[in-house]
Protein backbone atom coordinates (compact mmCIF):
# COMPACT_ATOMS: atom_id res chain seq x y z
CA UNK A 1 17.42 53.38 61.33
CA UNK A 2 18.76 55.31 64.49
CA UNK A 3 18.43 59.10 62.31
CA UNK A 4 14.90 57.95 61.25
CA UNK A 5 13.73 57.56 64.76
CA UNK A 6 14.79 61.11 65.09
CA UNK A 7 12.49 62.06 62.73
CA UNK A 8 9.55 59.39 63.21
CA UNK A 9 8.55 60.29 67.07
CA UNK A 10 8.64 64.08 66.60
CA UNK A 11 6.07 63.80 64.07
CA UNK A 12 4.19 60.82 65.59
CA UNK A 13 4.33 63.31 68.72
CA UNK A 14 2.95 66.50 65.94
CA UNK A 15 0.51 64.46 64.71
CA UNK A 16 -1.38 63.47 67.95
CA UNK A 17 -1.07 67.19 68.59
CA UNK A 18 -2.64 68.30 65.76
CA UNK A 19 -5.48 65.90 66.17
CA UNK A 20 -6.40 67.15 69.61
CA UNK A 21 -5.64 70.89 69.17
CA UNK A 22 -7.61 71.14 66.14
CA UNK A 23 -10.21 69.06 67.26
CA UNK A 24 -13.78 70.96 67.65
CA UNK A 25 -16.98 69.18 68.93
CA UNK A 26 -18.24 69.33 65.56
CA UNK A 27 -15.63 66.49 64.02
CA UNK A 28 -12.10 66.31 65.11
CA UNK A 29 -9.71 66.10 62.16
CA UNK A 30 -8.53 62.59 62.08
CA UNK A 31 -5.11 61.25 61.87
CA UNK A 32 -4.16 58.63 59.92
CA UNK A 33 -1.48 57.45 57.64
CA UNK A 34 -1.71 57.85 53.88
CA UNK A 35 -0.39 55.74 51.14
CA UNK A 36 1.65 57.85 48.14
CA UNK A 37 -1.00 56.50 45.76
CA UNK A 38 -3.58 58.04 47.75
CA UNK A 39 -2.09 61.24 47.51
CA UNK A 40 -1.49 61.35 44.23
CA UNK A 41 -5.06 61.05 43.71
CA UNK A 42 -6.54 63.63 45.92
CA UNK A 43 -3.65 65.96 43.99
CA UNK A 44 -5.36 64.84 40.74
CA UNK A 45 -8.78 65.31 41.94
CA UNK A 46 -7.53 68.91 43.70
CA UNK A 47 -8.78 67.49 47.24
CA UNK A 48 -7.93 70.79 48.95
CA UNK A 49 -5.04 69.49 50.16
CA UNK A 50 -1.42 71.35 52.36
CA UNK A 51 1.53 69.03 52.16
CA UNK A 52 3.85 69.80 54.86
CA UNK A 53 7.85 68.52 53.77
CA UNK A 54 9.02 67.82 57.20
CA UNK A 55 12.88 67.27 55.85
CA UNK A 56 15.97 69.50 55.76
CA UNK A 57 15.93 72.84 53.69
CA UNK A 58 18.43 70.99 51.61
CA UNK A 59 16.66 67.86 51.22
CA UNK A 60 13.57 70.14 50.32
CA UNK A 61 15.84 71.92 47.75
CA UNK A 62 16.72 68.96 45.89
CA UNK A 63 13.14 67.80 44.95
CA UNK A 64 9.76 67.48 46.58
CA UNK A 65 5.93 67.39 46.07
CA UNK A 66 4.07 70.26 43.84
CA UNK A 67 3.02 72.69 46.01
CA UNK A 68 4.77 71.15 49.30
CA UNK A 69 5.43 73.97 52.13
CA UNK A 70 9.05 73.46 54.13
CA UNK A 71 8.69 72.79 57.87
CA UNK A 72 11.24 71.15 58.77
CA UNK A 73 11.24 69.83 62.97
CA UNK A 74 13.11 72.72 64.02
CA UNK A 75 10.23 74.97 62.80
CA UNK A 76 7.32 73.38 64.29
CA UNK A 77 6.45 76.00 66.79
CA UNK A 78 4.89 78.14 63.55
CA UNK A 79 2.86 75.06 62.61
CA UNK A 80 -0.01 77.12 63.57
CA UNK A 81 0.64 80.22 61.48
CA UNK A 82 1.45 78.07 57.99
CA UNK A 83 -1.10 75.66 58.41
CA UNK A 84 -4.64 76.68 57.44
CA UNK A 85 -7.92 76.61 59.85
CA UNK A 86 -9.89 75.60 56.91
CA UNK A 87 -11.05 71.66 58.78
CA UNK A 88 -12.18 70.31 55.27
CA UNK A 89 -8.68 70.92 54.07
CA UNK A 90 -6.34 67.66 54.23
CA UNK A 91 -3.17 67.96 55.71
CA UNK A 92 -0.11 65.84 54.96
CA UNK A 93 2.98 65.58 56.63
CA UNK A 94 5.77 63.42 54.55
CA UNK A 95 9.61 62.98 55.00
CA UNK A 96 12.58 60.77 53.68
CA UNK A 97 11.03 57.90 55.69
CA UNK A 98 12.84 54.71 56.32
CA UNK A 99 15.64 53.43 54.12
């Protein structure tokens, strides 16, 4: 539970980031938690969609999502270079979660 907290506040910490730096005064992108049955639709609908594997390069390695970029917490000062302007594109951050 400990090495999951690790994880779970950097990215809690990212995420409210990422909602106010992208944020415009049209509509700020929202952030919100998403269920894996959720994303499996928008991938079957081809909701413009980044998925963002926040785990190890080894975890990454052994299996994840189609299409899912690597940016593990180490690497999340070039957030803004991998992750598109675009705000109609969904972003999704997902790790190993809680065991």
């Amino acid at each position: 539970m400990k090495q999951g907290l690790g994880v779970f506040i950097p990215l809690c910490l990212l995420a409210a980031f990422l909602s106010f730096s992208c944020a415009t005064s049209e509509r700020p992108r929202l952030v919100r938690d998403v269920r894996s049955d959720e994303i499996k639709g928008m991938m079957e609908r081809r909701t413009p969609l980044v998925l963002v594997d926040t785990r190890t390069e080894y975890e990454y390695r052994q299996g994840r999502l189609p299409g899912a970029i690597s940016i593990p917490p180490h690497r999340f000062g070039v957030l803004d270079t991998l992750i598109p302007p675009d705000k109609g594109v969904e972003i999704v951050f997902y790790c190993r979660g809680f065991g």
